[in-house]
Protein backbone atom coordinates (compact mmCIF):
# COMPACT_ATOMS: atom_id res chain seq x y z
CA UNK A 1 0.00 0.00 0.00
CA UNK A 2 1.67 3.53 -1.07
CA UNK A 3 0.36 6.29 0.17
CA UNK A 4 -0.05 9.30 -2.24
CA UNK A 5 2.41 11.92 -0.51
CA UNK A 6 5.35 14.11 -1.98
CA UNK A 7 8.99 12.79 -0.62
CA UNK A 8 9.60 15.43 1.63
CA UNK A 9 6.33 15.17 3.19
CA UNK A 10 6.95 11.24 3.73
CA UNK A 11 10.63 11.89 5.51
CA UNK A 12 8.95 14.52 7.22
CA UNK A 13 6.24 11.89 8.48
CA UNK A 14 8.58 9.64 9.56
CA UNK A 15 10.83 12.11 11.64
CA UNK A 16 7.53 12.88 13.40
CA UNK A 17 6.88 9.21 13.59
CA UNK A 18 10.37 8.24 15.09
CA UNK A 19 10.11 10.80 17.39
CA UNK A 20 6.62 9.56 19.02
CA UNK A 21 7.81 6.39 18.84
CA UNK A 22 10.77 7.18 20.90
CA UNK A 23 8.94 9.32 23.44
CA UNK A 24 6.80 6.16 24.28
CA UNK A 25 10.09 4.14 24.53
CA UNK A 26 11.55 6.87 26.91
CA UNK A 27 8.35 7.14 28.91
CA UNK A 28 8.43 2.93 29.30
CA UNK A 29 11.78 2.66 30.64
CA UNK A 30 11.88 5.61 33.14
CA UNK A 31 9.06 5.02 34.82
CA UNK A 32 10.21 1.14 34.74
CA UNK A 33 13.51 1.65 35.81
CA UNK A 34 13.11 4.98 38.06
CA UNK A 35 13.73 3.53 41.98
CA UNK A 36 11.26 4.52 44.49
CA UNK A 37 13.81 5.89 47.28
CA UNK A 38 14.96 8.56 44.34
CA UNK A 39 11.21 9.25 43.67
CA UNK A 40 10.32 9.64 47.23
CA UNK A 41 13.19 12.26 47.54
CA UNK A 42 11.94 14.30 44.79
CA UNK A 43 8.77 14.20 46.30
CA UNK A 44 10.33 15.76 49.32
CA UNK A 45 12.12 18.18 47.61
CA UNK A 46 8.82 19.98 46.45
CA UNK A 47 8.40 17.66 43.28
CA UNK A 48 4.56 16.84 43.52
CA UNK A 49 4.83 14.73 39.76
CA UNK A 50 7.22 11.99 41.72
CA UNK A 51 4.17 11.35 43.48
CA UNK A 52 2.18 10.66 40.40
CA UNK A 53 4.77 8.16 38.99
CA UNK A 54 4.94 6.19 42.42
CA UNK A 55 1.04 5.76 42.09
CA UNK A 56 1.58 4.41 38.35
CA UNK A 57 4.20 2.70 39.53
CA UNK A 58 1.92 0.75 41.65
CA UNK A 59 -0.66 -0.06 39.04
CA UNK A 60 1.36 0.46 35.92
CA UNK A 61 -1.06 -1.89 33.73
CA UNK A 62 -3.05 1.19 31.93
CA UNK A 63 0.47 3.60 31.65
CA UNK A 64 2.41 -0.04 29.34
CA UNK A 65 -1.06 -0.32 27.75
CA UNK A 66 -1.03 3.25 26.10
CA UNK A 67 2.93 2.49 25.12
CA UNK A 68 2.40 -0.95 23.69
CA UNK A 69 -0.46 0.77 21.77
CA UNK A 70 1.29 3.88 20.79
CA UNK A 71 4.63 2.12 19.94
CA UNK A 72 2.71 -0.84 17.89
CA UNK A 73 0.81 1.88 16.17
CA UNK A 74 3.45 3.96 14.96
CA UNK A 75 5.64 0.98 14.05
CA UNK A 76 2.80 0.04 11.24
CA UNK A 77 1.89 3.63 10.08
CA UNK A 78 5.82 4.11 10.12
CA UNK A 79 6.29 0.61 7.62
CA UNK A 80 2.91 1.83 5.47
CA UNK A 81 4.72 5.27 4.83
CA UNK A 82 8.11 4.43 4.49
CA UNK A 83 7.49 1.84 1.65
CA UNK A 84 5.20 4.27 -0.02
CA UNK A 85 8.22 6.92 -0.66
CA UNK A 86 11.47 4.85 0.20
CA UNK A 87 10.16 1.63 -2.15
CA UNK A 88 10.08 4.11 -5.41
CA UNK A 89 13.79 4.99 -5.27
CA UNK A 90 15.14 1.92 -4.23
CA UNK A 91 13.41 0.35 -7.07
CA UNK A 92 14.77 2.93 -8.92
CA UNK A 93 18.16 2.20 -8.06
CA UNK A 94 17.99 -1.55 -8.30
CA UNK A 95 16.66 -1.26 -11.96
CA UNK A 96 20.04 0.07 -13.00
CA UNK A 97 22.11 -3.21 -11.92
CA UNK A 98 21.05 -6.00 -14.74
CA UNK A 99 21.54 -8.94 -12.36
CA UNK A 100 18.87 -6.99 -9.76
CA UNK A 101 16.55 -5.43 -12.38
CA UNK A 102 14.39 -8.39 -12.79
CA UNK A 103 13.61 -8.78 -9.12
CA UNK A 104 13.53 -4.90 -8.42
CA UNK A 105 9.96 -3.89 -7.23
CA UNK A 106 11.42 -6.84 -4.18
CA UNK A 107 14.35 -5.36 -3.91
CA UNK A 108 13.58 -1.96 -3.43
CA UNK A 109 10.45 -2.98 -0.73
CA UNK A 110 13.66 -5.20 0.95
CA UNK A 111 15.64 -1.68 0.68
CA UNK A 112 12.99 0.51 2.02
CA UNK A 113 11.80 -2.05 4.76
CA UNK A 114 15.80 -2.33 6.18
CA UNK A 115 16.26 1.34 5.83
CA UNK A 116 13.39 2.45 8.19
CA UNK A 117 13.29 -0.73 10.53
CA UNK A 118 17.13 0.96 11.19
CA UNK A 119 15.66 4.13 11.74
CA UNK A 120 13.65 3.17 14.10
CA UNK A 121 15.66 0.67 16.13
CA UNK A 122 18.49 3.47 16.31
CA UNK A 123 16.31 6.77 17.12
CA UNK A 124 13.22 5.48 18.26
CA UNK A 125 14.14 2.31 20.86
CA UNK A 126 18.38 2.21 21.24
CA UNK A 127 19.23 6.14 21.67
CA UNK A 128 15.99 7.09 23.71
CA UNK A 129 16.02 3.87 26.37
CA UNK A 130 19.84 5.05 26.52
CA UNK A 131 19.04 8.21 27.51
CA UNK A 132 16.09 7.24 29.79
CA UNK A 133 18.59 4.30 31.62
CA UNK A 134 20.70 7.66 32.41
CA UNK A 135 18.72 9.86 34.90
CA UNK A 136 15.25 7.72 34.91
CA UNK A 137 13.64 9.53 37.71
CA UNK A 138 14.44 13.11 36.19
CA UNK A 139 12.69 11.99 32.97
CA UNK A 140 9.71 10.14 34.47
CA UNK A 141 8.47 13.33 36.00
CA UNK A 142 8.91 14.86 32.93
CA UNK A 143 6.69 12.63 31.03
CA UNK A 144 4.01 11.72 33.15
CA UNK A 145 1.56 14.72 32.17
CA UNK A 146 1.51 13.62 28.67
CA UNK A 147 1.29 9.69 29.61
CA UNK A 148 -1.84 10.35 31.87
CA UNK A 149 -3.22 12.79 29.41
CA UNK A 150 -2.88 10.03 26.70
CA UNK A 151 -3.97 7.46 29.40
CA UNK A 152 -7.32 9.55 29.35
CA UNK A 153 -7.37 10.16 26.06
CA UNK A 154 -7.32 6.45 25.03
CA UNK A 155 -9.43 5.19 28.37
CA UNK A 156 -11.94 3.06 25.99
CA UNK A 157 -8.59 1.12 24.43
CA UNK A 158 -6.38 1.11 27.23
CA UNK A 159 -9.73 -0.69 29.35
CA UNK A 160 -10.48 -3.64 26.70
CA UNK A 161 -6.25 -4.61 26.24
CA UNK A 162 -6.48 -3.90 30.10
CA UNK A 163 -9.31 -6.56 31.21
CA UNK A 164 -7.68 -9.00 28.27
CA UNK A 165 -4.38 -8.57 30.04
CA UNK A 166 -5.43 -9.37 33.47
CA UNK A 167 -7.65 -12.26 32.08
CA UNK A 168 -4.41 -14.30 31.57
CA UNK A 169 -2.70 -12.78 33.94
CA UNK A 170 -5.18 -14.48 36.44
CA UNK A 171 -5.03 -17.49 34.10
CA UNK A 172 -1.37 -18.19 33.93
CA UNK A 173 -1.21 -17.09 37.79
CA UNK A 174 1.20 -14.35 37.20
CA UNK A 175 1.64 -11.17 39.76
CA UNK A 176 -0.61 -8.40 37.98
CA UNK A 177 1.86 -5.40 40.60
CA UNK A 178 5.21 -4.53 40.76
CA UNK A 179 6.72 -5.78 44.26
CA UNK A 180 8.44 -2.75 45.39
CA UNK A 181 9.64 -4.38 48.86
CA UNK A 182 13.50 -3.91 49.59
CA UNK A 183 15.19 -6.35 50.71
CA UNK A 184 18.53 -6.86 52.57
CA UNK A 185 19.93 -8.40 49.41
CA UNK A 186 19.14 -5.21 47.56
CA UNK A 187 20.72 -3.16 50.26
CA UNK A 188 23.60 -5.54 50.09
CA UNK A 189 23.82 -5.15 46.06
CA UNK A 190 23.95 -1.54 46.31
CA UNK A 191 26.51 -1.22 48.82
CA UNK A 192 28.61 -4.21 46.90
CA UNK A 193 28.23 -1.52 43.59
CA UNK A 194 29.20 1.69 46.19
CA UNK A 195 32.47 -0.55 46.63
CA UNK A 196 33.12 -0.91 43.69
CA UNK A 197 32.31 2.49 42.57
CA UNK A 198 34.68 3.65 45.20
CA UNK A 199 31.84 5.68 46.99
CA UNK A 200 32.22 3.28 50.30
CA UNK A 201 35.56 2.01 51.23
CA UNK A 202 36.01 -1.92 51.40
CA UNK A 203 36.23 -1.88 55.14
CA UNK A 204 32.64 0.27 55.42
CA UNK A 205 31.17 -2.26 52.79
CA UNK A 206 32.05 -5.13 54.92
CA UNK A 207 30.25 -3.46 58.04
CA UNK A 208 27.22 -3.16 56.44
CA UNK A 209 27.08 -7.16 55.54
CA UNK A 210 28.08 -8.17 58.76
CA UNK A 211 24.97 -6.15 60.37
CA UNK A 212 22.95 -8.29 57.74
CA UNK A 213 24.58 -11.25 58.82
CA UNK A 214 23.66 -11.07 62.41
CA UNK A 215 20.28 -12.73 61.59
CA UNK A 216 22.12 -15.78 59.89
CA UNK A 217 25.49 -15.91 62.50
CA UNK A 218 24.73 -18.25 65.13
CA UNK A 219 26.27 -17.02 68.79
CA UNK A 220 28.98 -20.10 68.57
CA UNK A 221 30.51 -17.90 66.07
CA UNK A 222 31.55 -15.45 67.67
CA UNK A 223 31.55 -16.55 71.26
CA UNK A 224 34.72 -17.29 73.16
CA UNK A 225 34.79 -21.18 73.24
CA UNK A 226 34.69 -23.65 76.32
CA UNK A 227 38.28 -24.40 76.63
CA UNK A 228 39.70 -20.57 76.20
CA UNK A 229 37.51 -19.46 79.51
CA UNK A 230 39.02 -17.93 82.28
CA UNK A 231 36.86 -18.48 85.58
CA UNK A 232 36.96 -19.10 89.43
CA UNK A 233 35.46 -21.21 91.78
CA UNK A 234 33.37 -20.35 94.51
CA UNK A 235 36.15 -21.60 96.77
CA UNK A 236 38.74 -20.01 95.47
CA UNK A 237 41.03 -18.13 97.51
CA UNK A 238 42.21 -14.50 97.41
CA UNK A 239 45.80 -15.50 96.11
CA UNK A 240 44.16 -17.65 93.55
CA UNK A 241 41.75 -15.28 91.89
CA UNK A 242 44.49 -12.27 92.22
CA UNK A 243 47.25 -14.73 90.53
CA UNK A 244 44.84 -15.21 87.58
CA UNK A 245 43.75 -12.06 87.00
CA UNK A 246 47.08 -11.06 86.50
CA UNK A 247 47.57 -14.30 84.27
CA UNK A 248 44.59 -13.68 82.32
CA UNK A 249 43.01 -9.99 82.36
CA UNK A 250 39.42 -9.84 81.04
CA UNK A 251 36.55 -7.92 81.79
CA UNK A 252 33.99 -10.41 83.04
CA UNK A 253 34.59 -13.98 84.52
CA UNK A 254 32.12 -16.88 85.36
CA UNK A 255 32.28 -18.19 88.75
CA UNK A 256 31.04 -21.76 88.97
CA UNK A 257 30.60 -24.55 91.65
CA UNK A 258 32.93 -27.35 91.29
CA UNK A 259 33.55 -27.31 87.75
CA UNK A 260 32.50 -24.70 84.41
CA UNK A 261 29.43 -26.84 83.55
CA UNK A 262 27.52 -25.26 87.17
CA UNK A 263 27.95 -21.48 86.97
CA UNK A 264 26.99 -19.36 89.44
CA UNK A 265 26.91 -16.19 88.20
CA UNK A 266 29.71 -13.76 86.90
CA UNK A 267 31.88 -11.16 88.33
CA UNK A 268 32.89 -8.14 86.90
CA UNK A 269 36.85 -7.24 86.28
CA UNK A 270 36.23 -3.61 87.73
CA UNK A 271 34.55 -4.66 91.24
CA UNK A 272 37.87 -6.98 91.28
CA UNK A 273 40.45 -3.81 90.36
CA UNK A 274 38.18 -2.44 92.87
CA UNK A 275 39.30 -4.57 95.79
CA UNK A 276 42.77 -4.52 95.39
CA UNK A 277 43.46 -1.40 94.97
CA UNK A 278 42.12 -0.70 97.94
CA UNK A 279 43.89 -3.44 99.69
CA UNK A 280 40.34 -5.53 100.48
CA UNK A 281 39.98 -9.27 100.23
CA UNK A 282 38.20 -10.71 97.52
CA UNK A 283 36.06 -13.48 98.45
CA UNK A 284 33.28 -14.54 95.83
CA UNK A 285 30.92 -15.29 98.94
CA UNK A 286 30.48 -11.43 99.54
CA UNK A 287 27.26 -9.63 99.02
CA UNK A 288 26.92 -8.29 95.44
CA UNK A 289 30.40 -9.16 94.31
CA UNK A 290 28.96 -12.07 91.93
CA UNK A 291 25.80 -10.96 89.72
CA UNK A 292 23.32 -13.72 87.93
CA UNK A 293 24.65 -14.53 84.36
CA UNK A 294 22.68 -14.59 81.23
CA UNK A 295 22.08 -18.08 80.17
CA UNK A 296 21.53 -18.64 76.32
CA UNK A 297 21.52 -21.28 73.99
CA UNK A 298 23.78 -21.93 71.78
CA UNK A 299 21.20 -21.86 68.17
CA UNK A 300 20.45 -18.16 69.02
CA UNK A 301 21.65 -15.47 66.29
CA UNK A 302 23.59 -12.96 66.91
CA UNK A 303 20.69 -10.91 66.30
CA UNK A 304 18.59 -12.54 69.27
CA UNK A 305 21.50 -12.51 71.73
CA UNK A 306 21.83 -8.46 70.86
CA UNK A 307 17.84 -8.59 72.27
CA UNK A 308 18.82 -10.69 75.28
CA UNK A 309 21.49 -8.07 76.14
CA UNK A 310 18.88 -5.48 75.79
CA UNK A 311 15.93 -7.02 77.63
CA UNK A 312 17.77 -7.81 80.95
CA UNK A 313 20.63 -4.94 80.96
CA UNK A 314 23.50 -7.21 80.63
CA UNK A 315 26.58 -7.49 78.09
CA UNK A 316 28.02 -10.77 78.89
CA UNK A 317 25.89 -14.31 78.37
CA UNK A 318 26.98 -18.24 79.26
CA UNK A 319 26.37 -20.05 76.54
CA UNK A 320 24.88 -23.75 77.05
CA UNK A 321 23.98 -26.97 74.70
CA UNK A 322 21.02 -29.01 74.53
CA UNK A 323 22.92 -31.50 77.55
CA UNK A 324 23.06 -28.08 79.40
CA UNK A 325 27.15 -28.29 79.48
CA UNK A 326 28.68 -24.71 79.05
CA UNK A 327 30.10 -24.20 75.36
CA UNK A 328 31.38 -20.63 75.60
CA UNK A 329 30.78 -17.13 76.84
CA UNK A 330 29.75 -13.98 74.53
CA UNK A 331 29.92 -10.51 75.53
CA UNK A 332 28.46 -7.68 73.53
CA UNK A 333 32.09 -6.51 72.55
CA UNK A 334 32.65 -9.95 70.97
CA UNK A 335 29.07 -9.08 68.68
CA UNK A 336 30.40 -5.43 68.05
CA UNK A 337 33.58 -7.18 66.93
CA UNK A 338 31.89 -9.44 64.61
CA UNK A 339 30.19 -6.42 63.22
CA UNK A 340 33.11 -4.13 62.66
CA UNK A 341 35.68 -6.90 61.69
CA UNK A 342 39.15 -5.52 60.89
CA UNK A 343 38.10 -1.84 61.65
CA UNK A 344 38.65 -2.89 65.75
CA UNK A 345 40.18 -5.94 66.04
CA UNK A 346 43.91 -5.69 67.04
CA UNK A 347 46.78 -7.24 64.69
CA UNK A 348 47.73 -9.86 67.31
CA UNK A 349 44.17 -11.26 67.70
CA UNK A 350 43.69 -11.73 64.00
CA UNK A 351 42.36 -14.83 63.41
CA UNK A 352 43.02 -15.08 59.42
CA UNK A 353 46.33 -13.51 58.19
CA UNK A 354 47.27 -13.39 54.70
CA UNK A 355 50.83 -14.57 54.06
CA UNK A 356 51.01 -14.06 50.34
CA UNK A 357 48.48 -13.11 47.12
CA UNK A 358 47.71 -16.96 47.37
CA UNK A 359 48.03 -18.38 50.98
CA UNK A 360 46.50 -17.54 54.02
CA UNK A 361 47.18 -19.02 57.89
CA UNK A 362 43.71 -19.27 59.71
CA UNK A 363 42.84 -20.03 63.02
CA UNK A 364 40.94 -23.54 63.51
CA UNK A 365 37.99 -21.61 65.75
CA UNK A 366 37.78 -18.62 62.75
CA UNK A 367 34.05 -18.59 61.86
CA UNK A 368 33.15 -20.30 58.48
CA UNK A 369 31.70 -16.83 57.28
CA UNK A 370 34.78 -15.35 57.98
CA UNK A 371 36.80 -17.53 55.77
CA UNK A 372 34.34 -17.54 52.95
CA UNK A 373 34.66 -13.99 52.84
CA UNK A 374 38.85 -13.83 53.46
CA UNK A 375 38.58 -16.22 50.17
CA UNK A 376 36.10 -14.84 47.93
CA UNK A 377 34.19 -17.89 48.39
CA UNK A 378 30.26 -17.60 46.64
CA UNK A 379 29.13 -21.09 46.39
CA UNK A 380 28.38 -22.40 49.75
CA UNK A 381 30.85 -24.70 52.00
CA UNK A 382 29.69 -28.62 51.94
CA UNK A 383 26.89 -29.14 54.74
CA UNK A 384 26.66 -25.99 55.95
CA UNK A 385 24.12 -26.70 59.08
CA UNK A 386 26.84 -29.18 60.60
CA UNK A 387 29.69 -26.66 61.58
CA UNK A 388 30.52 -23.03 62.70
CA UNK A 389 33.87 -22.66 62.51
CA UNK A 390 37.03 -23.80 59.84
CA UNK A 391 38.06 -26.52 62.29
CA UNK A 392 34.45 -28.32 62.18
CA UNK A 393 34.21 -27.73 58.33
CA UNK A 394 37.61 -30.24 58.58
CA UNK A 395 35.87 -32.38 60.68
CA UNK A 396 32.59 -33.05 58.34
CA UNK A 397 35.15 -33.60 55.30
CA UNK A 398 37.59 -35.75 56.97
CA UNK A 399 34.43 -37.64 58.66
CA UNK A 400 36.99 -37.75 61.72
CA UNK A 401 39.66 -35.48 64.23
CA UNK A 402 41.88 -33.97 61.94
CA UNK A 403 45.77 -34.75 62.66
CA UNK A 404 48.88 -32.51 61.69
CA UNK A 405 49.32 -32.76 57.81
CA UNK A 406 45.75 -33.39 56.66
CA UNK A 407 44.66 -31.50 53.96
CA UNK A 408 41.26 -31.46 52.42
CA UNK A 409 40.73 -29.52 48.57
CA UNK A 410 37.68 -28.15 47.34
CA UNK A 411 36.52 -25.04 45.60
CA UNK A 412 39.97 -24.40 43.77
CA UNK A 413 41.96 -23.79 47.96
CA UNK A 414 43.79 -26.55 49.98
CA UNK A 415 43.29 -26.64 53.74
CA UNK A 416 46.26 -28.29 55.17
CA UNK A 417 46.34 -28.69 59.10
CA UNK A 418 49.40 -27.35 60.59
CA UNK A 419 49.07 -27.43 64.21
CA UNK A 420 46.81 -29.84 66.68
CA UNK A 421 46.90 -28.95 70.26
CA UNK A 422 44.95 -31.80 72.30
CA UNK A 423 42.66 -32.49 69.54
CA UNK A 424 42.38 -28.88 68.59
CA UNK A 425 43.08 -26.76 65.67
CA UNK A 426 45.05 -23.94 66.11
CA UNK A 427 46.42 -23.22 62.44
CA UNK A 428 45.10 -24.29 59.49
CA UNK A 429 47.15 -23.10 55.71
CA UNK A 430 44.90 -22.31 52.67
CA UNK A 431 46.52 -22.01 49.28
CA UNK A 432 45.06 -21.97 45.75
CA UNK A 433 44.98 -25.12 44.59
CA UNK A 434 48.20 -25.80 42.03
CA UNK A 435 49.77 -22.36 43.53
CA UNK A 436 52.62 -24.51 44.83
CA UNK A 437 52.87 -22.45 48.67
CA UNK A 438 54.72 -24.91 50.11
CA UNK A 439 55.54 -25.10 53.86
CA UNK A 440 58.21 -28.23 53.57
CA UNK A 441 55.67 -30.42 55.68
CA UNK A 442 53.81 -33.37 53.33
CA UNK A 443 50.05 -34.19 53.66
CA UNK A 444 48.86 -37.07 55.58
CA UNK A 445 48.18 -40.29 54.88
CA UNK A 446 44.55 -39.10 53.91
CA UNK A 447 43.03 -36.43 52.38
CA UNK A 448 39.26 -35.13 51.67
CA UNK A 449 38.74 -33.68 48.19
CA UNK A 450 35.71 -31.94 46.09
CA UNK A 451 34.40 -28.94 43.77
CA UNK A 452 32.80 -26.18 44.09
CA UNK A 453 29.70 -28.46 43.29
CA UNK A 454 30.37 -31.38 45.20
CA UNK A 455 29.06 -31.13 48.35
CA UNK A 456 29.92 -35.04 49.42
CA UNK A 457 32.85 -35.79 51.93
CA UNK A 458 35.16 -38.25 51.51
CA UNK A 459 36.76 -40.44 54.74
CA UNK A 460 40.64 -39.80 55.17
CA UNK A 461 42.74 -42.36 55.85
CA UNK A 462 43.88 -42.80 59.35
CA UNK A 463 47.58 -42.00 60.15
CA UNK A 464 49.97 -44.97 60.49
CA UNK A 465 50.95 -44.69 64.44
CA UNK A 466 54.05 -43.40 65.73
């Protein structure tokens, strides 16, 4: 179909066409990509049309609807017109070349169809969604008065695609609103991209996911464990407790009867300074001296231990088992540690130091999380739910006590134990796997190995005595 119109007056169409076309496409992707916390502070700022594209961002069927029809329209009107004055020409053209002149009425509709379907995907859908991607909020209060005044305008069409939309909408069982909910991973993604941006430093980045991770940390990983304790017995004598609070200084200790699985209560470093400083006895069966501990278990989150502290006034908790033994203690400057990481924590209490770009000397107690992140590990450790710490990831993968030597592989790093203290880990090497950080010391007699996909353990070997 060719429209009777001079050729200026068809180019001159089809500006006017690509340039509806690619205010519809501008209008689509600002108000779909414009973010509500931008909007809201626009709003705040005096900008009452912010307001407007939050409500159509909450019902948004009727605003696409008036797009779709726009865009669909002009695409067709733009086709009819452009092969009305571009087909002439073309055919033109092609009648000159002998092996095209028998075919040329198709070759110049081919011609004319490439030349303004490239017209349109450049001006009308590339350059203007560009532009919109750029400063979405800024142009979705620019467009909105026209989009509702077309939205009226076309009320009768935009109602009949409308009800046929939601009709299989409610058919397929698809969500007919935009979920506008923020999440902590969205928080998370946007701080990640501040990183990496350089608007937030590493350090400040890392703050913010540990705060999110208090909901997911469990209290064993970050409390101080069973056998690093320092506490008195009711019984014990003034030489005693003064001879160990110079051997081990801390701010709180438990005092228990008979042995750490019956606390009594806890006593507070300062009430101790207290005493001998001014040359008093200290004897735990004095009034006051020895205050009712917090007893939690040891599934709470971080997060729910924080509302413990809160609820009874206290900063220091005994944590217990399901057999009611005592596992470890937790004080609220062990949670503010977890939270601010490397910002606080002193060089000689790190738990992971890095030796070299590809090797890293961990402690056995360092929380699992920890590592992960010290590694740039995504894909998540094998059984997660059965350990806290490094030292009980080596347990699940060697299905036994690790010994000096073992090494398990898996995710592209080698864990090698270095040092076992009484059935404890207290060093642990990670390398990249084929880095070649040797230490001069051979793995055992067994070793546990997997992917990044593999998830299964495999049992070591046992170490030949002696």
């Amino acid at each position: 179909m060719r429209l009777p119109m001079t050729l200026s007056t068809s180019l001159l169409l089809i500006v006017c066409l690509i340039a509806a076309s690619a205010f519809f496409s501008v209008a689509e992707i600002s108000l779909a990509a414009s973010r509500r916390l931008r909007l809201r502070q626009l709003a705040d700022e005096g900008e009452a049309r912010a307001e407007r594209v939050m409500r159509l961002q909450e019902l948004p069927g009727p605003y696409f609807t008036v797009v779709q029809v726009g865009q669909n329209a002009i695409a067709i009107l733009g086709g009819i017109v452009g092969e009305g004055a571009l087909s002439p020409f073309f055919e033109s053209a092609f009648a000159l070349w002998p092996f095209t002149a028998p075919r040329a009425a198709t070759w110049g509709f081919l011609g004319s169809f490439v030349l303004v379907t490239s017209l349109f995907i450049l001006f009308a859908d590339l350059v203007p969604k560009r532009m919109g991607m750029g400063d979405p909020e800024r142009i979705a209060v620019r467009v909105v008065k026209p989009m509702l005044l077309l939205m009226r305008i076309f009320r009768p069409v935009v109602w009949v695609y409308g009800q046929l939309a939601d009709g299989l909408f409610r058919l397929f069982g698809l969500p007919a609103q935009r979920d506008d909910r923020i999440t902590s991973q969205d928080i998370l993604a946007m701080t990640e991209a501040g990183a990496l941006a350089g608007v937030l430093l590493a350090s400040e980045q890392q703050v913010i996911a540990n705060v999110f991770s208090l909901d997911t940390r469990t209290v064993a990983s970050a409390m101080t464990q069973r056998d690093r304790i320092a506490y008195f017995l009711r019984d014990d004598p003034d030489p005693v407790i003064r001879a160990r609070i110079a051997a081990e200084p801390f701010s709180t200790y438990p005092v228990c009867d008979g042995d750490i699985d019956h606390v009594l209560g806890y006593v507070d470093a300062k009430d101790l300074f207290q005493r001998a400083l001014n040359n008093l006895p200290i004897n735990f069966a004095d009034a006051g001296l020895v205050h009712k501990a917090l007893i939690v278990p040891d599934r709470l989150s971080l997060a729910e231990v924080l509302d413990q502290f809160r609820l009874v006034g206290e900063d220091f908790a005994v944590i217990v088992n399901e057999y009611s033994l005592v596992v470890g203690v937790v004080t609220l400057n062990d949670v503010m540690s977890t939270v601010m990481g490397d910002l606080i924590s002193p060089l000689d209490e790190e738990q992971i130091v890095r030796r070299d770009a590809d090797s890293w000397l961990i402690d056995g107690v360092t929380p699992i999380q920890d590592v992960r992140h010290a590694l740039g590990l995504v894909d998540d450790l094998p059984h997660p739910d059965d350990y806290e710490t490094l030292a009980g990831f080596l347990m699940v993968m060697l299905r036994r006590v690790p010994r000096r030597t073992d090494s398990v592989s898996w995710g592209g790093y080698k864990f090698e134990v270095m040092d076992v203290d009484s059935y404890r880990i207290d060093q642990v090497l990670v390398s990249r796997a084929g880095t070649g950080t040797g230490t001069g010391i051979g793995t055992g007699a067994g070793a546990a190995t997997g992917t990044g996909s593999t998830a299964a353990a495999r049992t070591a070997q046992a170490l030949p005595p002696g």
